[in-house]
C-alpha atoms as a PDB file:
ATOM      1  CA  UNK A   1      60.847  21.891 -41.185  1.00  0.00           C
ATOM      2  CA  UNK A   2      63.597  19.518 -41.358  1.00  0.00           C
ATOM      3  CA  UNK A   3      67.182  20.473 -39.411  1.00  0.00           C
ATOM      4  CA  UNK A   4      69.408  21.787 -41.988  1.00  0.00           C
ATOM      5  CA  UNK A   5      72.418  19.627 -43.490  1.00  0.00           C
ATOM      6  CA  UNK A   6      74.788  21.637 -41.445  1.00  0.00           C
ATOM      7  CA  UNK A   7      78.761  22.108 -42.444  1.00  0.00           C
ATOM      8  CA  UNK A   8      80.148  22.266 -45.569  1.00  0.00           C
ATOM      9  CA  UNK A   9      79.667  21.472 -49.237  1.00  0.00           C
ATOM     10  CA  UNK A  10      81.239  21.316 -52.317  1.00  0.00           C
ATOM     11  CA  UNK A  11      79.920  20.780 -55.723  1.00  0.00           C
ATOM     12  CA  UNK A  12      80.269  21.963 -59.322  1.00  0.00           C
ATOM     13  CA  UNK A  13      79.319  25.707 -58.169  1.00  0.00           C
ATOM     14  CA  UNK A  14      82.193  26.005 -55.519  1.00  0.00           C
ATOM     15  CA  UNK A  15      82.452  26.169 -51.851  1.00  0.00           C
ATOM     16  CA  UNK A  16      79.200  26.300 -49.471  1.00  0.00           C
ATOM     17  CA  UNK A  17      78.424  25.900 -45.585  1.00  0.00           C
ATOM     18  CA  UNK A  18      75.661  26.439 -42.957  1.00  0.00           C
ATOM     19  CA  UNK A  19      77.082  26.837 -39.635  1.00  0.00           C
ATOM     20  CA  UNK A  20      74.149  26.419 -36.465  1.00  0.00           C
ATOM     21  CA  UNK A  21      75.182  29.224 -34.021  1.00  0.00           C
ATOM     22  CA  UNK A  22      73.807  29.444 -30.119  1.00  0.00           C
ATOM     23  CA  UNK A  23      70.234  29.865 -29.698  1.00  0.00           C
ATOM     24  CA  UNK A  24      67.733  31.940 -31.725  1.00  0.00           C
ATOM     25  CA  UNK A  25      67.641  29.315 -34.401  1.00  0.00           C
ATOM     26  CA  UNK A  26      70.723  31.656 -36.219  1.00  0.00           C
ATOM     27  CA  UNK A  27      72.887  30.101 -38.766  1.00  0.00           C
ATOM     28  CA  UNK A  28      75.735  31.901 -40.116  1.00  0.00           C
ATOM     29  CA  UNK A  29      76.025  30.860 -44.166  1.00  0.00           C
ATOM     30  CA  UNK A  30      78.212  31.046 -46.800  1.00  0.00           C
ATOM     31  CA  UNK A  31      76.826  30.588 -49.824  1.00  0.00           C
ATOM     32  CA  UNK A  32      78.312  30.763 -54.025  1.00  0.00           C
ATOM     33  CA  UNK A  33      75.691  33.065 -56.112  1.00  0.00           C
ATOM     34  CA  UNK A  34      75.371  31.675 -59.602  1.00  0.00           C
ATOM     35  CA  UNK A  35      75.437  35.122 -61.070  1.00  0.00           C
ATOM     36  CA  UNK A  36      77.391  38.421 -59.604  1.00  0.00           C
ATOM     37  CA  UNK A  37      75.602  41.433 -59.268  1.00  0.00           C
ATOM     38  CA  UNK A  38      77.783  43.951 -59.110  1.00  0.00           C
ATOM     39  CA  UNK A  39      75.438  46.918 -58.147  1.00  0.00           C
ATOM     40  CA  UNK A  40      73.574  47.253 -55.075  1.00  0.00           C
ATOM     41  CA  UNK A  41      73.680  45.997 -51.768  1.00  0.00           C
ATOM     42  CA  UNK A  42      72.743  42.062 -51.020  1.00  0.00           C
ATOM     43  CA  UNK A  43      69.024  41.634 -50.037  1.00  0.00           C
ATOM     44  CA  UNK A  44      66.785  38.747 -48.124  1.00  0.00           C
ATOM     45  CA  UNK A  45      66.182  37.985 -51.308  1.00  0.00           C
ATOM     46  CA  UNK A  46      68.953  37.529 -52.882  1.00  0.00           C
ATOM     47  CA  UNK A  47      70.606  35.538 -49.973  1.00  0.00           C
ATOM     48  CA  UNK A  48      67.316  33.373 -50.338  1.00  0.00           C
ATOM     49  CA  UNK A  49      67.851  32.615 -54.090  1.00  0.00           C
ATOM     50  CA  UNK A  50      71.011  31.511 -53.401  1.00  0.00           C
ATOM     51  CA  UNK A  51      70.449  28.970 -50.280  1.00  0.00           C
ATOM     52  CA  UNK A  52      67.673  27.700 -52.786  1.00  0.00           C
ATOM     53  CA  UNK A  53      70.323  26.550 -55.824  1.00  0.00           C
ATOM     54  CA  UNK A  54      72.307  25.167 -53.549  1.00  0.00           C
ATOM     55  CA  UNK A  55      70.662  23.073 -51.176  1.00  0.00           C
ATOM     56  CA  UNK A  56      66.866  23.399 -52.698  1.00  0.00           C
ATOM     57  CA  UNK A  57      65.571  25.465 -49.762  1.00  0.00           C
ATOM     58  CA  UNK A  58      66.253  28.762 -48.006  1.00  0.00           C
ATOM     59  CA  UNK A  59      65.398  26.765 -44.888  1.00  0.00           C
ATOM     60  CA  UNK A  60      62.999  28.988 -43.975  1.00  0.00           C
ATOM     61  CA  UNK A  61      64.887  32.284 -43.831  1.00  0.00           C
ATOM     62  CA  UNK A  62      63.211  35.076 -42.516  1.00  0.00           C
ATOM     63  CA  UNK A  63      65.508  37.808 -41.405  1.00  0.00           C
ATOM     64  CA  UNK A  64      69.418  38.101 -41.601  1.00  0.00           C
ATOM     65  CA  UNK A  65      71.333  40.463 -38.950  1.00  0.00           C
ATOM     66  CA  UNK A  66      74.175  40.995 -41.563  1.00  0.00           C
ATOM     67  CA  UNK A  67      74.845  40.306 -45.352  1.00  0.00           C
ATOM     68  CA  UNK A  68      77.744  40.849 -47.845  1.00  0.00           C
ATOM     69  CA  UNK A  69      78.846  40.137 -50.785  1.00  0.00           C
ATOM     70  CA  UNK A  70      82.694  39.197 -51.858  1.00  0.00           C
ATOM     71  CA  UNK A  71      84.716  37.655 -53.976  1.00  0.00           C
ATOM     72  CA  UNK A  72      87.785  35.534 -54.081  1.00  0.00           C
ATOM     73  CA  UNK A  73      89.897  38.700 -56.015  1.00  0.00           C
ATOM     74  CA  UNK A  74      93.456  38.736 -54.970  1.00  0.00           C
ATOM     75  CA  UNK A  75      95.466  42.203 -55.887  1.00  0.00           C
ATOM     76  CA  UNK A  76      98.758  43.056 -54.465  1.00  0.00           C
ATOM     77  CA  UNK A  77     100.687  46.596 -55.014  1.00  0.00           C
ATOM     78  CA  UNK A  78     103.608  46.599 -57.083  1.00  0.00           C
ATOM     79  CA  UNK A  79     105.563  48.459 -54.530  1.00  0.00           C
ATOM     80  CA  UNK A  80     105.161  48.980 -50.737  1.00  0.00           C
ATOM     81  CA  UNK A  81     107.009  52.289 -50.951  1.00  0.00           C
ATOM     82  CA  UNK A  82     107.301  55.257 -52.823  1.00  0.00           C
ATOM     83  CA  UNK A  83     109.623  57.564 -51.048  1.00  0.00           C
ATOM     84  CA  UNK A  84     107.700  58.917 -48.238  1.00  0.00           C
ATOM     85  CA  UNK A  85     104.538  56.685 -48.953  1.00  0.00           C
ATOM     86  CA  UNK A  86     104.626  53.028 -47.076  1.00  0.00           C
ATOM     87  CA  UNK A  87     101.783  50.609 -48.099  1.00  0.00           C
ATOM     88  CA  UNK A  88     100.794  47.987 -45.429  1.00  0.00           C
ATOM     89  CA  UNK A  89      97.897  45.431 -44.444  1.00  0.00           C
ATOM     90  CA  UNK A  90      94.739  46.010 -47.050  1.00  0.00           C
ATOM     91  CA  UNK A  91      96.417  49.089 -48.890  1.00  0.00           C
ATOM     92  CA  UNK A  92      98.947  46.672 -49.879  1.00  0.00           C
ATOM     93  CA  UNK A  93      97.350  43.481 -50.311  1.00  0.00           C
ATOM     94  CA  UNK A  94      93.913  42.130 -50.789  1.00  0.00           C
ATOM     95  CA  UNK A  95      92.545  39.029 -50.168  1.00  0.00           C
ATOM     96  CA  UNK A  96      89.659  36.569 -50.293  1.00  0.00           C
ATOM     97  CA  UNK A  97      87.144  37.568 -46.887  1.00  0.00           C
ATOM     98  CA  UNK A  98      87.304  33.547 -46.372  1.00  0.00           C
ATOM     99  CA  UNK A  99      90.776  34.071 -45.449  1.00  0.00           C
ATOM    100  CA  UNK A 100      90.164  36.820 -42.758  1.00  0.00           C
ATOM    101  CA  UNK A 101      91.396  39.669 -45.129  1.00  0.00           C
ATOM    102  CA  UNK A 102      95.051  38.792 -45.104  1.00  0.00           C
ATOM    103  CA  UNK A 103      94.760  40.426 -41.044  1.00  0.00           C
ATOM    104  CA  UNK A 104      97.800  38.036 -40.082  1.00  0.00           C
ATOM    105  CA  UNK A 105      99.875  39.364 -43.311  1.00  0.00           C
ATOM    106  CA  UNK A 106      99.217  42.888 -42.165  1.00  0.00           C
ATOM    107  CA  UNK A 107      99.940  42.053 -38.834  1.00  0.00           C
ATOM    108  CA  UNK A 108     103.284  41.408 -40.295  1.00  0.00           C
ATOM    109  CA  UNK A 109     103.281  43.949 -42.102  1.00  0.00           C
ATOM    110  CA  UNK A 110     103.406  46.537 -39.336  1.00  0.00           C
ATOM    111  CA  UNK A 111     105.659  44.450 -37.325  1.00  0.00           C
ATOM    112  CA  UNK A 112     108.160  44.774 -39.894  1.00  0.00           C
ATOM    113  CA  UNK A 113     108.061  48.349 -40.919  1.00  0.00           C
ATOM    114  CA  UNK A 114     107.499  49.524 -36.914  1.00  0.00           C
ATOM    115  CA  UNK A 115     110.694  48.730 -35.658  1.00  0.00           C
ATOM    116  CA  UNK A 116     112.457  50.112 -38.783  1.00  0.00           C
ATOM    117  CA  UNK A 117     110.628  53.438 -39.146  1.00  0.00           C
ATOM    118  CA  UNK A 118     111.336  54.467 -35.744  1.00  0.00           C
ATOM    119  CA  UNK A 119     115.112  54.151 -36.427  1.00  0.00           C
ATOM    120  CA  UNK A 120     115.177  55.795 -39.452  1.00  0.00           C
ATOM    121  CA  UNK A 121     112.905  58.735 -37.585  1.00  0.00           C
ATOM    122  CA  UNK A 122     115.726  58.390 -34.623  1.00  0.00           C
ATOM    123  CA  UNK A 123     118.837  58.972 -36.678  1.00  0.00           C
ATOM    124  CA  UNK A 124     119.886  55.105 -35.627  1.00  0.00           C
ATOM    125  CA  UNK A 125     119.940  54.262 -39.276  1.00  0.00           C
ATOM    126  CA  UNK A 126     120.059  55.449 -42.643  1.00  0.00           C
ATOM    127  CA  UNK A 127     116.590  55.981 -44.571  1.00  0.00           C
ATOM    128  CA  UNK A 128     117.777  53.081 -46.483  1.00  0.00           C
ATOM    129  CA  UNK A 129     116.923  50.645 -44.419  1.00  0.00           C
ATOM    130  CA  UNK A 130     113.306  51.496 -45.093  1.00  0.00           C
ATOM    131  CA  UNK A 131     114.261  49.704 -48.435  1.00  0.00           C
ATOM    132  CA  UNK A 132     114.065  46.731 -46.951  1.00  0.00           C
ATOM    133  CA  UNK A 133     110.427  46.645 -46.273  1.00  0.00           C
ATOM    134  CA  UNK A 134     109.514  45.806 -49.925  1.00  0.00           C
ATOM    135  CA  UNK A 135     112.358  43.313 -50.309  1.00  0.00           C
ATOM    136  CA  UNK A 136     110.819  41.357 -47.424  1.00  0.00           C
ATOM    137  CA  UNK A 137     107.426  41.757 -47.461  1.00  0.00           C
ATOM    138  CA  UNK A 138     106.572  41.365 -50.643  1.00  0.00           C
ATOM    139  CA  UNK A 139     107.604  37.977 -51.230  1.00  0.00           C
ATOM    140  CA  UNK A 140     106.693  37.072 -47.336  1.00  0.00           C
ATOM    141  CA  UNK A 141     110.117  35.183 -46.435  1.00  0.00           C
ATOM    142  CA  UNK A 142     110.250  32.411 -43.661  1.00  0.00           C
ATOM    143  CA  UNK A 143     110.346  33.133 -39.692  1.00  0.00           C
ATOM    144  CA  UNK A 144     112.945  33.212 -37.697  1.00  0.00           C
ATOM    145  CA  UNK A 145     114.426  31.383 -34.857  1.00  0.00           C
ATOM    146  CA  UNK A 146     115.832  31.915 -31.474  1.00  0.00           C
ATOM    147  CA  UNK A 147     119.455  32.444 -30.531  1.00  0.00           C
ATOM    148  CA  UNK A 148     121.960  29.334 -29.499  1.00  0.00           C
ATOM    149  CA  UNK A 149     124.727  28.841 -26.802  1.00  0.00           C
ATOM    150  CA  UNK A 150     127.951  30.390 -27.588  1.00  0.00           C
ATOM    151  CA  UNK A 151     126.652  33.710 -28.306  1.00  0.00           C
ATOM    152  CA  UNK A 152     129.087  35.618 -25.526  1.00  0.00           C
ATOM    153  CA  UNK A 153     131.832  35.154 -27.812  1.00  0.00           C
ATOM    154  CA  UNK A 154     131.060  38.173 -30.062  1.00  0.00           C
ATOM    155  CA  UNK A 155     132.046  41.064 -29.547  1.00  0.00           C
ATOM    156  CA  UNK A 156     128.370  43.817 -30.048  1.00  0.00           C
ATOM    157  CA  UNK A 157     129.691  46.420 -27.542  1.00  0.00           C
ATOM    158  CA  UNK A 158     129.790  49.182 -30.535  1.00  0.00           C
ATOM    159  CA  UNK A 159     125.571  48.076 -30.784  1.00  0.00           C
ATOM    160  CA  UNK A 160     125.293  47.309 -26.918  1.00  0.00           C
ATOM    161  CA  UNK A 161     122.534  50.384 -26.504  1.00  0.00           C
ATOM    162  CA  UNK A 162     120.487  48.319 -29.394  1.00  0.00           C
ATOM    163  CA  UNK A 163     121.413  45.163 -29.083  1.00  0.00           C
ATOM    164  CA  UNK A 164     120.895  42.669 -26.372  1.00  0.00           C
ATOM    165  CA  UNK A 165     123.933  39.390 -25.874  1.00  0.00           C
ATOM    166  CA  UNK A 166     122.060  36.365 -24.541  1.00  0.00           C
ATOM    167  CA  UNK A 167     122.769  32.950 -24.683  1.00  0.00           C
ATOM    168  CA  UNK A 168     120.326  30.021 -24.892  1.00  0.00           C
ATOM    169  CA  UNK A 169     120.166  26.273 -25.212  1.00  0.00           C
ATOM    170  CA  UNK A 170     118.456  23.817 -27.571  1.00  0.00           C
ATOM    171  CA  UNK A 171     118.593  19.909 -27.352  1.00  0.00           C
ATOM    172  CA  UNK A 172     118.122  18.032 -31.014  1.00  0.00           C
ATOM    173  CA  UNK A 173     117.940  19.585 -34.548  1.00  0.00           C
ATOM    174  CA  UNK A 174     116.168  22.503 -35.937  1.00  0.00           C
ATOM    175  CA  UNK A 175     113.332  21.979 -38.112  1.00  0.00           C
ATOM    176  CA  UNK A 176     112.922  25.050 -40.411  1.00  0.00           C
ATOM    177  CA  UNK A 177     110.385  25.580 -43.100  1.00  0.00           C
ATOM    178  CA  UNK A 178     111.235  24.810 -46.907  1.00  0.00           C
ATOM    179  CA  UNK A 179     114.990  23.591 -45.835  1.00  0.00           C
ATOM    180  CA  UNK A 180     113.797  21.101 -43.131  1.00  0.00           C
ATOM    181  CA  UNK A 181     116.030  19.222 -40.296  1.00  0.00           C
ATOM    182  CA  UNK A 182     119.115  21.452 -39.886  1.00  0.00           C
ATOM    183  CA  UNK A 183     122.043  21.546 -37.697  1.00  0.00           C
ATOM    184  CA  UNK A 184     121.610  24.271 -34.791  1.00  0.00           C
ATOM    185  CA  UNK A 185     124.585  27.264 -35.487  1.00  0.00           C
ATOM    186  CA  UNK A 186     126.378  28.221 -33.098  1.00  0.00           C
ATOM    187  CA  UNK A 187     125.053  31.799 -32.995  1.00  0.00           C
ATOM    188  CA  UNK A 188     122.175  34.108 -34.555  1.00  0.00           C
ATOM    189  CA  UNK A 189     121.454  37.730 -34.729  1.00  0.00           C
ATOM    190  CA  UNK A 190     117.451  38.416 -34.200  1.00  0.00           C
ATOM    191  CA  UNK A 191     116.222  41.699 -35.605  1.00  0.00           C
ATOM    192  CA  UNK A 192     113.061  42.976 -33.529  1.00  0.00           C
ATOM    193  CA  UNK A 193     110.316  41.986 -35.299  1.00  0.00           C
ATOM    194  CA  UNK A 194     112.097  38.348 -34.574  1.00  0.00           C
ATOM    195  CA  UNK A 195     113.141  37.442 -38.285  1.00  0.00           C
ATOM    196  CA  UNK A 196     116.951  35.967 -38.017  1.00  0.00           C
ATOM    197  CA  UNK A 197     119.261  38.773 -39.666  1.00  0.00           C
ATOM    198  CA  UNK A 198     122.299  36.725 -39.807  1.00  0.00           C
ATOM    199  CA  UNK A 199     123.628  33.293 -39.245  1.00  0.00           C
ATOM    200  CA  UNK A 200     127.238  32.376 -38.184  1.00  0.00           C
ATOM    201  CA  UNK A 201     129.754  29.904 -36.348  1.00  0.00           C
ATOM    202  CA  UNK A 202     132.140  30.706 -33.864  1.00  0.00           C
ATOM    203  CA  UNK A 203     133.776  33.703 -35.835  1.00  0.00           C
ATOM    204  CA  UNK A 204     132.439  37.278 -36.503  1.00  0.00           C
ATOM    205  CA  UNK A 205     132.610  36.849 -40.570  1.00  0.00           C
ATOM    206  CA  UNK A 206     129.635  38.996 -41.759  1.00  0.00           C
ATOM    207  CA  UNK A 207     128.349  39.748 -38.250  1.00  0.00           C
ATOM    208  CA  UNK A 208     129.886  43.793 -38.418  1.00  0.00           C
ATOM    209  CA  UNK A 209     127.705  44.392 -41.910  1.00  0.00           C
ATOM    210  CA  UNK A 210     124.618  42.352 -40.321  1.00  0.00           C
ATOM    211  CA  UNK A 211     124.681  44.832 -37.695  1.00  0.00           C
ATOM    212  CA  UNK A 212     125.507  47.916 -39.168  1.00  0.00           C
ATOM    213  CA  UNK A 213     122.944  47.370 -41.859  1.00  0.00           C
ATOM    214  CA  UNK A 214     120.086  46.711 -39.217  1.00  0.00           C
ATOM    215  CA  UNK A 215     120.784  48.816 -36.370  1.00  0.00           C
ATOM    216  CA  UNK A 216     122.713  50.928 -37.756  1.00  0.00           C
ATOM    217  CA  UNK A 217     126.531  52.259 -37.673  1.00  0.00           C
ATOM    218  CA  UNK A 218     128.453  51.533 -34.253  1.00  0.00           C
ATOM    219  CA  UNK A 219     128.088  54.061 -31.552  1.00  0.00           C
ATOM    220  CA  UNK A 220     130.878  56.282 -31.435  1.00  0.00           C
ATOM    221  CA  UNK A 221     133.424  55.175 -28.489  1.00  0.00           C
ATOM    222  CA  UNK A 222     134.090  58.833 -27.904  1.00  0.00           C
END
């Protein structure tokens, strides 16, 4: 039998490929059924059909170590919380298996809400801040940068206990996604899961709210 046309094709009935795996003659395949069956699991057989309308031969198939069916569906949740419910990864979003499930998305996903929830469960901030995990996860916003020199101007000692001063350097402009080349600021607050929280110059204008709102109200001095 003649080697397979290995890689991938396209043609009027979508998206195809035969990839040759390491030894045993295996091949992993993807292959676009003409009609969906939506009961039942996927047989030999039906895997065979398949590999036949596409490339005119099931290349010999005789066995398959795993089969499944998807399809390119996309659904999202209207909300990722309902008071004490919090929807992440595939309870919140679901995506085509050719994209790996959304796994980096829900990676996110738990990034985000981790670092929150435990505050919230600590007493470090208000229960509102759990709000937050819809408003920023939902639309997926950009990521965030590190901090510049000329941080250990501000003054965080109210937040010191959550809240770590550094200073850094970078040589050239900052290339950020959507906005492109911009001009490095002088200093930026980095919440945990490494999203920027706030952006400023040389003054503290809007840093106090920035902080209180993400790590909560300043320790008492007392």
């Amino acid at each position: 039998m003649d080697e397979p046309e290995w890689g991938i094709r396209r043609d009027d009935k979508g998206l195809h490929y035969l990839r040759k795996l390491d030894g045993g003659g295996r091949a992993r395949v993807l292959v676009r059924e003409q009609h969906l069956e939506q009961i039942g699991e996927p047989t030999l057989r039906h895997l065979s059909r398949a590999l036949i309308a596409v490339w005119g031969t099931d290349h010999g198939l005789r066995s398959a170590t795993w089969i499944a069916r998807f399809t390119d569906v996309t659904r999202q949740a209207a909300s990722y919380r309902d008071r004490r419910v919090l929807l992440a990864g595939d309870a919140a979003h679901v995506h085509s298996a050719i994209g790996g499930q959304g796994l980096n998305t829900g990676v996110q996903d738990a990034v985000n809400l981790g670092w929150k929830l435990a505050q919230v469960v600590k007493r470090t901030s208000p229960e509102s801040l759990l709000d937050s995990y819809h408003a920023e996860r939902h639309p997926v916003g950009p990521a965030g940068a590190a901090q510049p020199r000329g941080a250990r101007r501000f003054d965080i000692t109210p937040w010191g206990d959550r809240v770590q001063l550094a200073e850094a350097a970078y040589a050239g402009l900052w290339q950020l996604p959507v906005l492109g080349t911009v001009t490095a600021p002088a200093a930026v607050l980095i919440r945990p899961d490494g999203y920027v929280a706030w952006v400023g110059d040389r003054t503290q204008l809007g840093l106090t709210d920035a902080l209180t709102t993400w790590f909560g109200p300043p320790a008492d001095p007392s």
